[in-house]
Protein backbone atom coordinates (compact mmCIF):
# COMPACT_ATOMS: atom_id res chain seq x y z
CA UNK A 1 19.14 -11.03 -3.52
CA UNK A 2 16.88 -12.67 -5.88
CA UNK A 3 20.46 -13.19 -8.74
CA UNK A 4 22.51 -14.44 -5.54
CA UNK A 5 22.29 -18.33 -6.28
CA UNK A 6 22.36 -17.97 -9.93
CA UNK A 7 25.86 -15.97 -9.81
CA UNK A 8 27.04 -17.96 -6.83
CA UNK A 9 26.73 -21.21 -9.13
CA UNK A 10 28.37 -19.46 -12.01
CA UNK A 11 31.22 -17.33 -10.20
CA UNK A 12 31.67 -20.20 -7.97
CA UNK A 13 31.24 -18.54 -4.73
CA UNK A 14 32.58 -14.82 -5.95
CA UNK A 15 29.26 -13.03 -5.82
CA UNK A 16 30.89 -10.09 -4.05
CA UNK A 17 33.39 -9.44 -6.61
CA UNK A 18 31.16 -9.79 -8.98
CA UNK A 19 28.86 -7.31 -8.44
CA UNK A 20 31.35 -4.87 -7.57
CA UNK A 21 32.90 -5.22 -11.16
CA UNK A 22 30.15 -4.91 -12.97
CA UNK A 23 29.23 -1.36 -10.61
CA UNK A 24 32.87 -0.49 -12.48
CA UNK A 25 31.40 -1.00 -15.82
CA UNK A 26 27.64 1.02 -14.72
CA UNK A 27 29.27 3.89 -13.31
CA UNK A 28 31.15 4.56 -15.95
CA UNK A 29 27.96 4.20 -18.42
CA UNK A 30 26.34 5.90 -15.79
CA UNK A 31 28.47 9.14 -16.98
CA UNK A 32 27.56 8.78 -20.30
CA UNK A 33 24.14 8.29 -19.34
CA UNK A 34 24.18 11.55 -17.58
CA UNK A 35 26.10 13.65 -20.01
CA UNK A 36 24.10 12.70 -23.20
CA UNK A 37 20.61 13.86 -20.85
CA UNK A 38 22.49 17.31 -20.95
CA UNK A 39 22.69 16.83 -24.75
CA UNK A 40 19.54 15.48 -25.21
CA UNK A 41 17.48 17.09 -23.10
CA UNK A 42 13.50 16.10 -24.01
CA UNK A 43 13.31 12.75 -22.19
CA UNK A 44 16.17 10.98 -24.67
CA UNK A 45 17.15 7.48 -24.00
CA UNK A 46 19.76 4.88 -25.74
CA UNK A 47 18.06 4.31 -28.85
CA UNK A 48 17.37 8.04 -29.08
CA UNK A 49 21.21 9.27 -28.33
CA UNK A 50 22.64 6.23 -30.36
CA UNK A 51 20.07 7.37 -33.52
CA UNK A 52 21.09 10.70 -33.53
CA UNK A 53 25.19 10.65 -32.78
CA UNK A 54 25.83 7.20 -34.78
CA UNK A 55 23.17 6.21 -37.21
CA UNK A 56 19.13 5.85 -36.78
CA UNK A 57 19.67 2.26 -37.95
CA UNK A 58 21.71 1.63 -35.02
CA UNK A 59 19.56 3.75 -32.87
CA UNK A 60 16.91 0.95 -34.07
CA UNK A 61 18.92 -1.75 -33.23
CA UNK A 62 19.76 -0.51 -29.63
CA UNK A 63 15.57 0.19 -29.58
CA UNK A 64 15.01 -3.27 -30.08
CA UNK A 65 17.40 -4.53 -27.71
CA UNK A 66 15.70 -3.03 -25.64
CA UNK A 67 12.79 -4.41 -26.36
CA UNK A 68 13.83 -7.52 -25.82
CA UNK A 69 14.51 -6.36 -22.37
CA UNK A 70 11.21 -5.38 -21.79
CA UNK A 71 9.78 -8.45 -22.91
CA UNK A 72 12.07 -10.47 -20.88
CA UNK A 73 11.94 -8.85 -17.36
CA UNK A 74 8.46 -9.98 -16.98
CA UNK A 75 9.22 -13.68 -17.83
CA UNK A 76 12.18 -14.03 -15.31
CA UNK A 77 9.12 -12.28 -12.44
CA UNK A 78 6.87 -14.90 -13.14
CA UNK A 79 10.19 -17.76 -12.65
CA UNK A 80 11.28 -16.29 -9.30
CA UNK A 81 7.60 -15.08 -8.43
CA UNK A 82 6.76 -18.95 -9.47
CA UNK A 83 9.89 -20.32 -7.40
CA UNK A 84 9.08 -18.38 -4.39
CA UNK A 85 5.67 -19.23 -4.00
CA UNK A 86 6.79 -22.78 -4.06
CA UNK A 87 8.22 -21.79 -1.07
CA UNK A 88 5.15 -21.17 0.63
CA UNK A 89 3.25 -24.38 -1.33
CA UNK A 90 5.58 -26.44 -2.53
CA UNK A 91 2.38 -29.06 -2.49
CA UNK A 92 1.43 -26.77 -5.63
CA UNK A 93 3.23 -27.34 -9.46
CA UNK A 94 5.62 -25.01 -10.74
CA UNK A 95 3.22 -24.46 -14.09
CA UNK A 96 0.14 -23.67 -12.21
CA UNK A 97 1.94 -20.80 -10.49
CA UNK A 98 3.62 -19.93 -13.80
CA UNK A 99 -0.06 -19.77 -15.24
CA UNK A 100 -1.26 -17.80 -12.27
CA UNK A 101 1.50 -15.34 -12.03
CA UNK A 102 1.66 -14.59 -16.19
CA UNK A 103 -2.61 -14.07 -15.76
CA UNK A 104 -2.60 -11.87 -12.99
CA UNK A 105 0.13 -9.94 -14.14
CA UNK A 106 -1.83 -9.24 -17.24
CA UNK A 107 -5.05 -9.27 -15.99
CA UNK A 108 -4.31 -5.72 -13.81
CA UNK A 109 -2.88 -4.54 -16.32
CA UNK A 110 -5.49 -4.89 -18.73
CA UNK A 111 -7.47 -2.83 -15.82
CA UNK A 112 -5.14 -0.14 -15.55
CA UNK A 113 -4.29 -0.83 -12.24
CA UNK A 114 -1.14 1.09 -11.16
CA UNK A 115 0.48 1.80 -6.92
CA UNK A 116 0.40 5.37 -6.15
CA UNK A 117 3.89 7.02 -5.30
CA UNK A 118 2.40 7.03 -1.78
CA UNK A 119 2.33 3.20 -1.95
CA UNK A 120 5.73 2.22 -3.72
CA UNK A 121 6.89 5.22 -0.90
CA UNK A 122 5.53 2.58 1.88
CA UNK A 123 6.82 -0.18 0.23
CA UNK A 124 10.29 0.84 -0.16
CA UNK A 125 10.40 1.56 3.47
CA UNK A 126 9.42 -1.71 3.87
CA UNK A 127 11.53 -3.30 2.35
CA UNK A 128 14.14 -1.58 3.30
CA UNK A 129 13.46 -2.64 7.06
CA UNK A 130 13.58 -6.26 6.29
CA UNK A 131 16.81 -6.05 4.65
CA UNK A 132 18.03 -4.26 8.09
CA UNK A 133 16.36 -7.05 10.28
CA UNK A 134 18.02 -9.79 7.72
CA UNK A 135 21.44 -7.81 8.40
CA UNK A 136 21.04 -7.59 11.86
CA UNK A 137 20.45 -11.67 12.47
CA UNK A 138 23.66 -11.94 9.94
CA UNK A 139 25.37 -10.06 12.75
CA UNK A 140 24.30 -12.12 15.50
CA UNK A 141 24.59 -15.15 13.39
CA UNK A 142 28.38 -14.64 12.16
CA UNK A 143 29.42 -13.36 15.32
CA UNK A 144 28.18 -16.27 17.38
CA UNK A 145 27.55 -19.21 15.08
CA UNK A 146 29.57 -19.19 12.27
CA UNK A 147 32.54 -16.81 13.61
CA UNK A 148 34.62 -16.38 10.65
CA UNK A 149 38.58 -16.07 11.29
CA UNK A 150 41.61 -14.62 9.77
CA UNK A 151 41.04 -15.14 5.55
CA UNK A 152 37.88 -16.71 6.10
CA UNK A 153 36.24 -13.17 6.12
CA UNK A 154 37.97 -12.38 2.40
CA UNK A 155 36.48 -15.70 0.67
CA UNK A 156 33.69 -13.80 -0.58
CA UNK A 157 36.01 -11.22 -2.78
CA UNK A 158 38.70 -14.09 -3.55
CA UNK A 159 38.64 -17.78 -2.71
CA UNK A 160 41.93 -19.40 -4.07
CA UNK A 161 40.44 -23.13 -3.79
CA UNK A 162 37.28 -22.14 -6.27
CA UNK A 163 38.78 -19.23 -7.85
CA UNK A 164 38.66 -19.02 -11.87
CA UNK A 165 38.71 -15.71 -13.88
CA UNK A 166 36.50 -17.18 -16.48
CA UNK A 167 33.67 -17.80 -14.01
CA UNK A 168 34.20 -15.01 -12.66
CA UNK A 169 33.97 -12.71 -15.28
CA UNK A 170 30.85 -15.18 -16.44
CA UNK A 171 29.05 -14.58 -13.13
CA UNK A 172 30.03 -10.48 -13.45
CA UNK A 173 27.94 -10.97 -16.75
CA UNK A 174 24.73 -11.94 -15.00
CA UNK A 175 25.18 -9.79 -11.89
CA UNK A 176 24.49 -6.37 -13.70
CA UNK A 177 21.02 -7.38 -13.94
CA UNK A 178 21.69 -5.53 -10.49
CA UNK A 179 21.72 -2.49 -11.94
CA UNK A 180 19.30 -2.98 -14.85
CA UNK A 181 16.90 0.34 -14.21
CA UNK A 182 18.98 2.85 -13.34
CA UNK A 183 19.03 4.54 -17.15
CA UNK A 184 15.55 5.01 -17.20
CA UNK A 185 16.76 7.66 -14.72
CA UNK A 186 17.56 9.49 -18.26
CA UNK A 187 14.31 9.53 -19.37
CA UNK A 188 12.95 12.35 -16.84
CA UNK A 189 15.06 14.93 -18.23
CA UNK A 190 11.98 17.03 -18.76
CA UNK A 191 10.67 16.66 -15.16
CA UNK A 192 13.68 17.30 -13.27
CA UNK A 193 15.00 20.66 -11.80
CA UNK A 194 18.57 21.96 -13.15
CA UNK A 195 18.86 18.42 -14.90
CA UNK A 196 22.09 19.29 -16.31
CA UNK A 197 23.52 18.54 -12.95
CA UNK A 198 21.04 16.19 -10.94
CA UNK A 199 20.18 13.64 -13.96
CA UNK A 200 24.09 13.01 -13.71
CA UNK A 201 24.41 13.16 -9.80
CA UNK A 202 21.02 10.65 -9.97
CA UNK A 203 22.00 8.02 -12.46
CA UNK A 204 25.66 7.92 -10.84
CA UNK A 205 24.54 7.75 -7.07
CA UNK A 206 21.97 5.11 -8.37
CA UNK A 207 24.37 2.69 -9.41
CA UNK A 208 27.09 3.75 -6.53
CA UNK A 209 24.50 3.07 -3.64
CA UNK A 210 22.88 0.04 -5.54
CA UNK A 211 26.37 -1.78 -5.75
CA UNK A 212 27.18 -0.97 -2.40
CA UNK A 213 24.42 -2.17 -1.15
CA UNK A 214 24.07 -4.99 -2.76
CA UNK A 215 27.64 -6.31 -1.86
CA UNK A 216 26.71 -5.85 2.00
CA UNK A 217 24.32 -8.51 1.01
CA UNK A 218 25.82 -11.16 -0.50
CA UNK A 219 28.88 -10.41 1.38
CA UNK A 220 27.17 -11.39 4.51
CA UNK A 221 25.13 -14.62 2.94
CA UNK A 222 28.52 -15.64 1.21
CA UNK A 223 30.06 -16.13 4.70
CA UNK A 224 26.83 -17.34 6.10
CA UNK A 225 26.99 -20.33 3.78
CA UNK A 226 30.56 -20.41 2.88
CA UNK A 227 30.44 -21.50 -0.97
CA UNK A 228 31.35 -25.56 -1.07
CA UNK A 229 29.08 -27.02 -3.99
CA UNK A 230 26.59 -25.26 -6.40
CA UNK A 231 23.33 -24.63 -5.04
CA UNK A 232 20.89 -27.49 -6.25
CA UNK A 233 18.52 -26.66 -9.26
CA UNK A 234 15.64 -26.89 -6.87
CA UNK A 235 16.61 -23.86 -4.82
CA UNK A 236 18.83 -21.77 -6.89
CA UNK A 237 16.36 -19.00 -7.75
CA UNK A 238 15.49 -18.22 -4.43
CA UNK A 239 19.15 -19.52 -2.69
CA UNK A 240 18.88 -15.83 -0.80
CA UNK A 241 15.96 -17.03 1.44
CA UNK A 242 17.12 -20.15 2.23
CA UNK A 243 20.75 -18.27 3.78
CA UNK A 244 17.94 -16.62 6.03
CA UNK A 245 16.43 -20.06 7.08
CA UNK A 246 19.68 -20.65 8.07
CA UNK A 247 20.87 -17.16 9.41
CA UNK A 248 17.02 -16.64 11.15
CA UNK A 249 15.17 -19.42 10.77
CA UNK A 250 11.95 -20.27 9.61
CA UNK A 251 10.68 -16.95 10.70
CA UNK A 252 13.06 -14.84 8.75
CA UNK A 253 12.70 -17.32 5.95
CA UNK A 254 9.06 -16.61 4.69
CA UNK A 255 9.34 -12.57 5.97
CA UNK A 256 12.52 -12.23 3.25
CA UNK A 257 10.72 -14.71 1.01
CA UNK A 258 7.27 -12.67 0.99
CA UNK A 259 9.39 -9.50 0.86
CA UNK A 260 10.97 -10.59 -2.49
CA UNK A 261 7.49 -11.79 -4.06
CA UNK A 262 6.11 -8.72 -3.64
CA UNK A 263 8.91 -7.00 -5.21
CA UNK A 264 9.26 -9.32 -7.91
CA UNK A 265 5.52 -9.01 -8.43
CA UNK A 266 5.79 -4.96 -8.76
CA UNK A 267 8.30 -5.33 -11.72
CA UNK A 268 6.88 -8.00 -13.09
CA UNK A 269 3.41 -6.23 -13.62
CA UNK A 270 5.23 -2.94 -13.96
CA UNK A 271 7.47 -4.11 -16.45
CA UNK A 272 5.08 -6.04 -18.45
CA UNK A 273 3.19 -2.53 -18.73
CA UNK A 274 6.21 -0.53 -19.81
CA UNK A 275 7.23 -3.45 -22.71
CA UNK A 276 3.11 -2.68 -24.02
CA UNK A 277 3.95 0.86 -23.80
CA UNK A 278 7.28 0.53 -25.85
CA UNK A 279 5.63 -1.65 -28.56
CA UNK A 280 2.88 1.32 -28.72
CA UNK A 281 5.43 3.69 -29.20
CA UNK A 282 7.38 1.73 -31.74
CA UNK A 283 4.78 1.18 -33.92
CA UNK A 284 3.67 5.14 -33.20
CA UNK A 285 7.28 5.28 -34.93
CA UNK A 286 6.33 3.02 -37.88
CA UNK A 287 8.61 0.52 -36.98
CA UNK A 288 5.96 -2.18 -36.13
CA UNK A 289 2.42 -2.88 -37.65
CA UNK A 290 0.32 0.41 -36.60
CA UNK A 291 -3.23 -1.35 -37.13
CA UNK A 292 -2.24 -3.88 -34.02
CA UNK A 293 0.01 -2.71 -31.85
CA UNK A 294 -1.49 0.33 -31.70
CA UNK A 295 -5.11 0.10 -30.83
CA UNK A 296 -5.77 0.92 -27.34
CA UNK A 297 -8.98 -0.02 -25.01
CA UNK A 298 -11.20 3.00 -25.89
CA UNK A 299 -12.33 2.88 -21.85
CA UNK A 300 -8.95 2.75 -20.03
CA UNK A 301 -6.66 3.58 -22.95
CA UNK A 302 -4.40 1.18 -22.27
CA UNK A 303 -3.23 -1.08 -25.32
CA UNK A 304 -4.64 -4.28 -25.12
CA UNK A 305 -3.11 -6.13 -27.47
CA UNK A 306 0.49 -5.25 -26.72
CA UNK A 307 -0.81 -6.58 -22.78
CA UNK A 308 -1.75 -9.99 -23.97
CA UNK A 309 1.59 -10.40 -26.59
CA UNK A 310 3.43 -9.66 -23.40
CA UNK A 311 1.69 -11.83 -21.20
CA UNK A 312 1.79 -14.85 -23.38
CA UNK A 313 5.33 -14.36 -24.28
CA UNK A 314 5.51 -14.37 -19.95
CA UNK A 315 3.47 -17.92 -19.89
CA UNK A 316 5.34 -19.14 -22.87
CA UNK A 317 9.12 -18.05 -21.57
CA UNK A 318 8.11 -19.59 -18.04
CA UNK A 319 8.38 -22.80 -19.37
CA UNK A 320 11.34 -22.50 -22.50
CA UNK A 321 13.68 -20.78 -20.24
CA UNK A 322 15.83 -21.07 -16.80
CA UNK A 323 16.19 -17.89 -14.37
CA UNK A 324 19.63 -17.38 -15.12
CA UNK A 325 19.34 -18.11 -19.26
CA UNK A 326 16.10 -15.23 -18.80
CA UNK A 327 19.10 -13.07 -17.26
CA UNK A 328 21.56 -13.47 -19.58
CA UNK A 329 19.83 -12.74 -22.11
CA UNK A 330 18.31 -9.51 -20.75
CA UNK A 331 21.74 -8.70 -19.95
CA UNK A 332 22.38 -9.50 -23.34
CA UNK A 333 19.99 -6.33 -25.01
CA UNK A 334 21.25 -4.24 -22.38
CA UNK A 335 25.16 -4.28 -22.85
CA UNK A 336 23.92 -3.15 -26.36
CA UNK A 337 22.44 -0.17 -25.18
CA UNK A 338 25.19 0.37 -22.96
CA UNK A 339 27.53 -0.04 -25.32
CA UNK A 340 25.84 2.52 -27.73
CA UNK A 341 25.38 4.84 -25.18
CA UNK A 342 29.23 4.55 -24.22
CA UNK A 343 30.15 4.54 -27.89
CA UNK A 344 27.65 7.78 -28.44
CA UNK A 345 28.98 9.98 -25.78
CA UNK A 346 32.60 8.93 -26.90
CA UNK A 347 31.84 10.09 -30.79
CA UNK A 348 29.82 13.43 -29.53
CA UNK A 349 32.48 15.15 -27.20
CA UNK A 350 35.37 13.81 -29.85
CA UNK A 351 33.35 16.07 -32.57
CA UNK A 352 33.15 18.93 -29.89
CA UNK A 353 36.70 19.00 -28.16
CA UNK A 354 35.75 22.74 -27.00
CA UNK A 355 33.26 21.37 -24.29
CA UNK A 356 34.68 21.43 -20.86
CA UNK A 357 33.99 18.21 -19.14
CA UNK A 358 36.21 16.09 -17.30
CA UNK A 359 37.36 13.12 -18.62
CA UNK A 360 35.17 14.08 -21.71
CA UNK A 361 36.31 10.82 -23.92
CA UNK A 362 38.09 8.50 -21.43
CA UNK A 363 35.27 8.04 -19.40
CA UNK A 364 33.05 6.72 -22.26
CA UNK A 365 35.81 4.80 -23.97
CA UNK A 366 36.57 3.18 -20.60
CA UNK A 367 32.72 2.82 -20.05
CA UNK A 368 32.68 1.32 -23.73
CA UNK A 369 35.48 -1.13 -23.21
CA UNK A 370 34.56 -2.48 -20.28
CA UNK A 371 31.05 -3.10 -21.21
CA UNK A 372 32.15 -4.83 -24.34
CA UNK A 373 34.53 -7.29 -22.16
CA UNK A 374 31.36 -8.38 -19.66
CA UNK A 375 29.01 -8.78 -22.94
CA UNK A 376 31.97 -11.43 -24.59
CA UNK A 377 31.74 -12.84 -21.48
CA UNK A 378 28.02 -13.77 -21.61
CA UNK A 379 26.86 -17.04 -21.88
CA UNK A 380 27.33 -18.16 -25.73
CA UNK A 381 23.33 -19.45 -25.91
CA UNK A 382 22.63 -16.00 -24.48
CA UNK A 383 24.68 -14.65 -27.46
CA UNK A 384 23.56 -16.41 -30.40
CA UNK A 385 19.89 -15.63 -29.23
CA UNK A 386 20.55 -12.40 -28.70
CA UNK A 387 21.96 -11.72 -32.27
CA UNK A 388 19.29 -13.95 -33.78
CA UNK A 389 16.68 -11.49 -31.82
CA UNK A 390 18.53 -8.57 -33.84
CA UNK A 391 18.28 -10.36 -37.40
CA UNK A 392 14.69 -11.05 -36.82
CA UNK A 393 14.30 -6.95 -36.41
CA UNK A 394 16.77 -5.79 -38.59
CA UNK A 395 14.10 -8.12 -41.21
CA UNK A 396 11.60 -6.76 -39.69
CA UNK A 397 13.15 -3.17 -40.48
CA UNK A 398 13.27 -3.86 -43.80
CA UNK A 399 9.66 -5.11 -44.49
CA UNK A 400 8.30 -2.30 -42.93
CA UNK A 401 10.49 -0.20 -45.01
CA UNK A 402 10.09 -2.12 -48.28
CA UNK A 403 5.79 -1.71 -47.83
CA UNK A 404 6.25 2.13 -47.01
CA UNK A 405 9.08 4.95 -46.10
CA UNK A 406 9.64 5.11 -42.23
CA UNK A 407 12.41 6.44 -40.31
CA UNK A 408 13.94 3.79 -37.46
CA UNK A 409 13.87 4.68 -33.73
CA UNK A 410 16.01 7.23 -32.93
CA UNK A 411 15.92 9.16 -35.77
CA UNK A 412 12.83 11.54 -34.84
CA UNK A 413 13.90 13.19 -31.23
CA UNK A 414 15.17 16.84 -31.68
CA UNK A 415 18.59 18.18 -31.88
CA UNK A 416 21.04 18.06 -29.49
CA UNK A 417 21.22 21.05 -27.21
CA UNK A 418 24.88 22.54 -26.92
């Protein structure tokens, strides 16, 4: 919901098929995901599977990528957290809520404050209720307002009078930020029962029942408000609420609008926490100062510094960058991953052609091409940042190297299990 403007604007209208071509691309990482847990079975991830199958220096350069990620996804909270609340005061600037959002996002977690599973159990349900009453009123609403006939109810896959493959595949770009999530599913390889089967079954139905779901969605707000113009700058970030306005009302309005500020506000804060956490580990690693980024609060233990880095770069990316440019460029770090993943699980089972799994190299190759078409079809700001992000760590790989001998990311997990 909170991507639907954004990739209306860009796909011009084609959010549907959008995000159904990019659940192509994830399900088919989403294998390769799964099979390289089996391989790498003590909590792996990308940089760790693309380290030890390709090259640790490329495992470093997926590991920053990903970094980038995490440094991002808290920045593009605090625009649609910032955007939302507008909603509510619009009386109120944009910057002070961009300054209130980045502070309280680092201010708990400088306190360690975290939701029980009990409480992200609760809010899940709850959320999950208001996208049935928001489905329900698009019922009522398309079936006795805006009663769709004949090819009016296909627009939303394919509208000849708007329809251009290069926006298309543009808008497919931005749309997997969807899906961003689902291979930290990976990660849990350690905590899982038989995960040689469920880490698989997990990370695929993750991305199958995310896509689905998600096309319901904008499926229904497509034909709610049939795509004629681009949304205006003023409500693109948070175009979703404003199809409930129309589809509910006012009502239905700020309950979907306060729905999506709390979520936003739980990755924001929990995102912000896991980029600290990554920076710890990295320089744990030796591939970033030690001395700073790895000093922790000696009474919570959490580590400071790497809070308030992320936070400012939150307060300062509020204000250099747009929603969508935030998500192309987090798209941007993770098609790299992807792509190493894809390109790791292809180069493992083509050394071990004995292994009996289906589809043991066409599913990554297809995984890997597919991938590689959305990234080229990023935005080209989105791309030269990206690879400027890269040079700045590859330099930074080298200094560190050049001042003392330390292996990149994903070059110290154990061997792969057979």
């Amino acid at each position: 919901m909170g991507i639907f403007g954004v990739v209306s604007n860009v796909a011009r209208g084609h959010v549907v098929s959008a995000i159904l071509i990019a659940m192509v691309a994830m399900l088919f990482t989403a294998v390769s995901y799964g099979r390289m847990a089996r391989v790498y079975p003590s909590a792996g991830s990308a940089y760790t599977y693309v380290g030890r199958e390709l090259h640790p220096t490329l495992g470093y350069i997926v590991g920053w990528s990903m970094l980038m990620d995490y440094i991002l996804n808290p920045i593009i909270c605090v625009i649609w957290c910032s955007a939302a609340a507008r909603n509510i005061l619009p009386q109120v600037p944009y910057a002070a809520w961009a300054i209130a959002f980045a502070v309280l996002f680092t201010a708990l977690n400088l306190r360690g404050v975290r939701t029980s599973g009990t409480v992200n159990g609760l809010l899940a349900i709850g959320m999950s209720l208001v996208v049935a009453v928001f489905l329900a009123y698009a019922v009522r609403y398309l079936a006795f307002i805006a009663r769709p006939v004949g090819g009016e109810w296909l627009r939303p896959f394919y509208d000849p009078a708007t329809f251009s493959a290069s926006r298309l595949f543009r808008g497919t770009s931005i749309a997997v930020l969807t899906y961003i999530g689902f291979d930290g599913i990976s990660t849990m390889s350690e905590e899982v029962e038989n995960p040689e089967r469920n880490i698989m079954l997990a990370t695929v139905l993750t991305c199958l029942v995310i896509g689905l779901l998600s096309a319901v969605e904008v499926y229904v707000a497509q034909l709610s408000w049939p795509f004629r113009s681009p949304f205006p700058a003023t409500i693109v970030d948070t175009a979703y609420v404003h199809v409930a306005e129309r589809i509910g009302g006012r009502l239905l309005f700020h309950l979907l609008n306060a729905t999506l500020l709390i979520a936003n506000l739980g990755s924001g804060i929990a995102a912000q926490f896991g980029a600290a956490r990554l920076l710890y580990g990295m320089a744990q690693g030796g591939s970033l100062p030690r001395r700073f980024f790895s000093a922790v609060a000696p009474r919570t233990g959490i580590p400071r510094n790497n809070v308030l880095v992320i936070g400012a770069c939150a307060l300062i990316g509020a204000f250099l960058l747009t929603y969508e440019r935030g998500a192309e460029l987090l798209n941007f770090g993770a098609f790299i991953a992807f792509m190493g993943v894809n390109a790791a699980a292809l180069v493992h089972y083509r050394r071990r052609p004995g292994r009996q799994v289906p589809l043991a190299t066409t599913a990554p190759l297809l995984g890997l091409l597919v991938s590689g078409f959305i990234w080229l079809n990023l935005n080209h700001t989105a791309q030269l940042l990206g690879v400027l992000w890269i040079v700045l760590g590859l330099l930074l790989l080298f200094l560190m190297r050049s001042t003392r001998e330390t292996p990149p990311a994903g070059s110290t997990e154990s061997a792969p299990s057979d």
